[in-house]
C-alpha atoms as a PDB file:
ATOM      1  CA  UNK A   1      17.650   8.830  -8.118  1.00  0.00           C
ATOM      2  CA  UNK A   2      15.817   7.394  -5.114  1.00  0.00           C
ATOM      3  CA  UNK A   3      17.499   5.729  -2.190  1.00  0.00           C
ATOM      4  CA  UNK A   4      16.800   2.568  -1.642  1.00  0.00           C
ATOM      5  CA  UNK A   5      14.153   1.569   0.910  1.00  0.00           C
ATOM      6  CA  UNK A   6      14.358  -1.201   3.383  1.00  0.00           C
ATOM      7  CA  UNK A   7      11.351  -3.611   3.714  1.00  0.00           C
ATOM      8  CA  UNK A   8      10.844  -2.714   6.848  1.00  0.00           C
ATOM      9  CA  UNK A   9      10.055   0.559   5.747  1.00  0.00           C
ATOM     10  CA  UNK A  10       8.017  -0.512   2.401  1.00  0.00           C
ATOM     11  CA  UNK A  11       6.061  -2.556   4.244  1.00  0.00           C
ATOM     12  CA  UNK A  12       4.912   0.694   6.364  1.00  0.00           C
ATOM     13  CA  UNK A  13       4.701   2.507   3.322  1.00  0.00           C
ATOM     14  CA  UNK A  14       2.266  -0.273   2.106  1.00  0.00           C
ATOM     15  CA  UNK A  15       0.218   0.101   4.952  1.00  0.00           C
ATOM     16  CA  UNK A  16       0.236   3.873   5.357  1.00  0.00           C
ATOM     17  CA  UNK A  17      -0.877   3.763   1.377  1.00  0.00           C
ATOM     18  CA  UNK A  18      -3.605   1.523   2.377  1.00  0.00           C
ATOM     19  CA  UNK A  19      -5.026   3.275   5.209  1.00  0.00           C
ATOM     20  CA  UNK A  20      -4.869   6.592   3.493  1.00  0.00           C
ATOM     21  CA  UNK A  21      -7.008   5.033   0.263  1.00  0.00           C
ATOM     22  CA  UNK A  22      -9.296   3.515   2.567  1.00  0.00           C
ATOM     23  CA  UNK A  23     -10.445   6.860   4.721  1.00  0.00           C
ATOM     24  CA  UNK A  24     -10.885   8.450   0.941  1.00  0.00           C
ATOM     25  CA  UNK A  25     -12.174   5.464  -1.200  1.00  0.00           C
ATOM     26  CA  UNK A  26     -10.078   6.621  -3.473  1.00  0.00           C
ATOM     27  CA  UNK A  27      -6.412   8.203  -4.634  1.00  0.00           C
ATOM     28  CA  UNK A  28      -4.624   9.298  -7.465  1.00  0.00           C
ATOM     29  CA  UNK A  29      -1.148   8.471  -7.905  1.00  0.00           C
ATOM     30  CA  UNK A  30       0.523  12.227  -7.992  1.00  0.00           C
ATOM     31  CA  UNK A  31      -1.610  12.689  -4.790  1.00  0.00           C
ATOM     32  CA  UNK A  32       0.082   9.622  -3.035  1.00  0.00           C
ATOM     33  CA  UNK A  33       3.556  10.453  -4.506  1.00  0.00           C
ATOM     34  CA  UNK A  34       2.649  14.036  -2.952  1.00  0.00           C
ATOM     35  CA  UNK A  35       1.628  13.324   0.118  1.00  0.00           C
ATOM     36  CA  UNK A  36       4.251  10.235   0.708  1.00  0.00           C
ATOM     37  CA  UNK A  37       7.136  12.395  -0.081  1.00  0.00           C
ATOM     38  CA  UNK A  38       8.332   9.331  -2.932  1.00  0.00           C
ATOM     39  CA  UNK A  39       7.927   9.594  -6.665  1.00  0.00           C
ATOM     40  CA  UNK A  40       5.265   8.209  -8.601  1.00  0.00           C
ATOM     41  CA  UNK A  41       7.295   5.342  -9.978  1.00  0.00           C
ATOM     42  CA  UNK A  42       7.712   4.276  -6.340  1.00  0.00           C
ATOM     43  CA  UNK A  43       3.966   4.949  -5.595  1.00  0.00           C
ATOM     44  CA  UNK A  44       2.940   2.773  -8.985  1.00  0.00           C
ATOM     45  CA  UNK A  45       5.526   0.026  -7.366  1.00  0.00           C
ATOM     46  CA  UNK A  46       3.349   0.108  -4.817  1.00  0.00           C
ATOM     47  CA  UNK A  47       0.230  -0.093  -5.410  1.00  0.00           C
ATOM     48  CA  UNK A  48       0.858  -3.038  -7.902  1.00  0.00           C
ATOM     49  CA  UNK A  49       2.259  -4.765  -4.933  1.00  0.00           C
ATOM     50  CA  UNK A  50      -0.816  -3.860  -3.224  1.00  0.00           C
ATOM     51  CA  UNK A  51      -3.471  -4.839  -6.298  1.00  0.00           C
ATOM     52  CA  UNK A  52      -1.625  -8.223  -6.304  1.00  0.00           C
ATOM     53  CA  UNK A  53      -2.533  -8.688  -2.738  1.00  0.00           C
ATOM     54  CA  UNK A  54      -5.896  -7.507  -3.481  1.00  0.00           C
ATOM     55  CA  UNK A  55      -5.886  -4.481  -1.065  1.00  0.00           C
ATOM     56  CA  UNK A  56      -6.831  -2.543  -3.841  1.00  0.00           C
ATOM     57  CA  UNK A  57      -7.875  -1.801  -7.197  1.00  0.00           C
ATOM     58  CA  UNK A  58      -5.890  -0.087  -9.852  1.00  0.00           C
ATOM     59  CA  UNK A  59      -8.119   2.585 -11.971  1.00  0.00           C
ATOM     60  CA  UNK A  60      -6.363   4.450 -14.918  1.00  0.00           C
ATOM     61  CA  UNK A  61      -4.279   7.319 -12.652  1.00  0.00           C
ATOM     62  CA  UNK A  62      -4.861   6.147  -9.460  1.00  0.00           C
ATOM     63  CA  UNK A  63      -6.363   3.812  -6.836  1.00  0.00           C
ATOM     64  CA  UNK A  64      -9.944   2.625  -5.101  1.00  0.00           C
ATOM     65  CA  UNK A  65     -10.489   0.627  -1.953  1.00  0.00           C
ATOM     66  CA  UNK A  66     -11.037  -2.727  -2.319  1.00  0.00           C
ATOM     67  CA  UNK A  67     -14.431  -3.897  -0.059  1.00  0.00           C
ATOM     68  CA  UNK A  68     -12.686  -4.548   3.572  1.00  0.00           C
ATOM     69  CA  UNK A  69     -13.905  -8.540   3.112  1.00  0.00           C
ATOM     70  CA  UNK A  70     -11.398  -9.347   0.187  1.00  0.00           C
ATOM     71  CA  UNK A  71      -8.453  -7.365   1.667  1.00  0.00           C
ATOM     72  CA  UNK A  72      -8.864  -9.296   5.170  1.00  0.00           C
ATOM     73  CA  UNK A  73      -9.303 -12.633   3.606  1.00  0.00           C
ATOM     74  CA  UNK A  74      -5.890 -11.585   2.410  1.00  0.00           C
ATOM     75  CA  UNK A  75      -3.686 -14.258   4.136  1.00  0.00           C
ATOM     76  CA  UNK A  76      -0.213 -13.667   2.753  1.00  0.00           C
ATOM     77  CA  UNK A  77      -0.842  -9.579   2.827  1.00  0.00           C
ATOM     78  CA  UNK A  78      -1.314 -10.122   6.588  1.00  0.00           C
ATOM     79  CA  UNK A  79       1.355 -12.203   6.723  1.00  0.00           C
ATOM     80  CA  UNK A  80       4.073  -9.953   5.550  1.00  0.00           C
ATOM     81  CA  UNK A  81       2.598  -6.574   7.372  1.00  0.00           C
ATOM     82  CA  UNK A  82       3.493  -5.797  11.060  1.00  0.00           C
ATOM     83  CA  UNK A  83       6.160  -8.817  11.363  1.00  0.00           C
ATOM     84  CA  UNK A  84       7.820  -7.222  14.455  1.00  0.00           C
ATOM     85  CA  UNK A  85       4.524  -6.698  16.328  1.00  0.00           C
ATOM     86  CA  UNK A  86       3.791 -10.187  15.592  1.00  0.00           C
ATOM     87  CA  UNK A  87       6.824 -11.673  16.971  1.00  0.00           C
ATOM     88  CA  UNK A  88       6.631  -9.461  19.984  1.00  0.00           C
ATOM     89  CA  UNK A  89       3.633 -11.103  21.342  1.00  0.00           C
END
């Protein structure tokens, strides 16, 4: 069973997902699981997270970039991302 991740951590995760997706255009879920080191469960976690956000879209087995307007009209992704870099300036 997997440990249990911190926020703090899931929110990197999150990001790291995003970044990744976004320098391929897309991702399949086995290749994020893969190259995150999580399982695919965890990976499927979070890219719902991220869909709901609309950072990205969901295709049957994997993931596409969403165009870079609707994820940074995101407001309450951007809130939640980076918190202690925010507070530090």
């Amino acid at each position: 069973m997997e440990a249990p991740v911190q926020g703090g951590a899931r929110a990197q995760r999150h990001a790291l997902i995003l970044r990744y997706v976004s320098e391929r255009k897309e991702a399949t879920l086995a290749e994020l699981a893969d190259h995150f080191g999580v399982s695919q469960m965890t990976v499927y976690r979070d890219v719902e997270h991220l869909e709901r956000m609309a950072a990205v879209r969901r295709v049957p087995g994997g993931v596409t970039s969403q165009p870079s307007t609707v994820f940074e009209s995101n407001l309450q992704y951007r809130q939640t991302t980076q918190v202690r870099e925010k507070l530090a300036i």
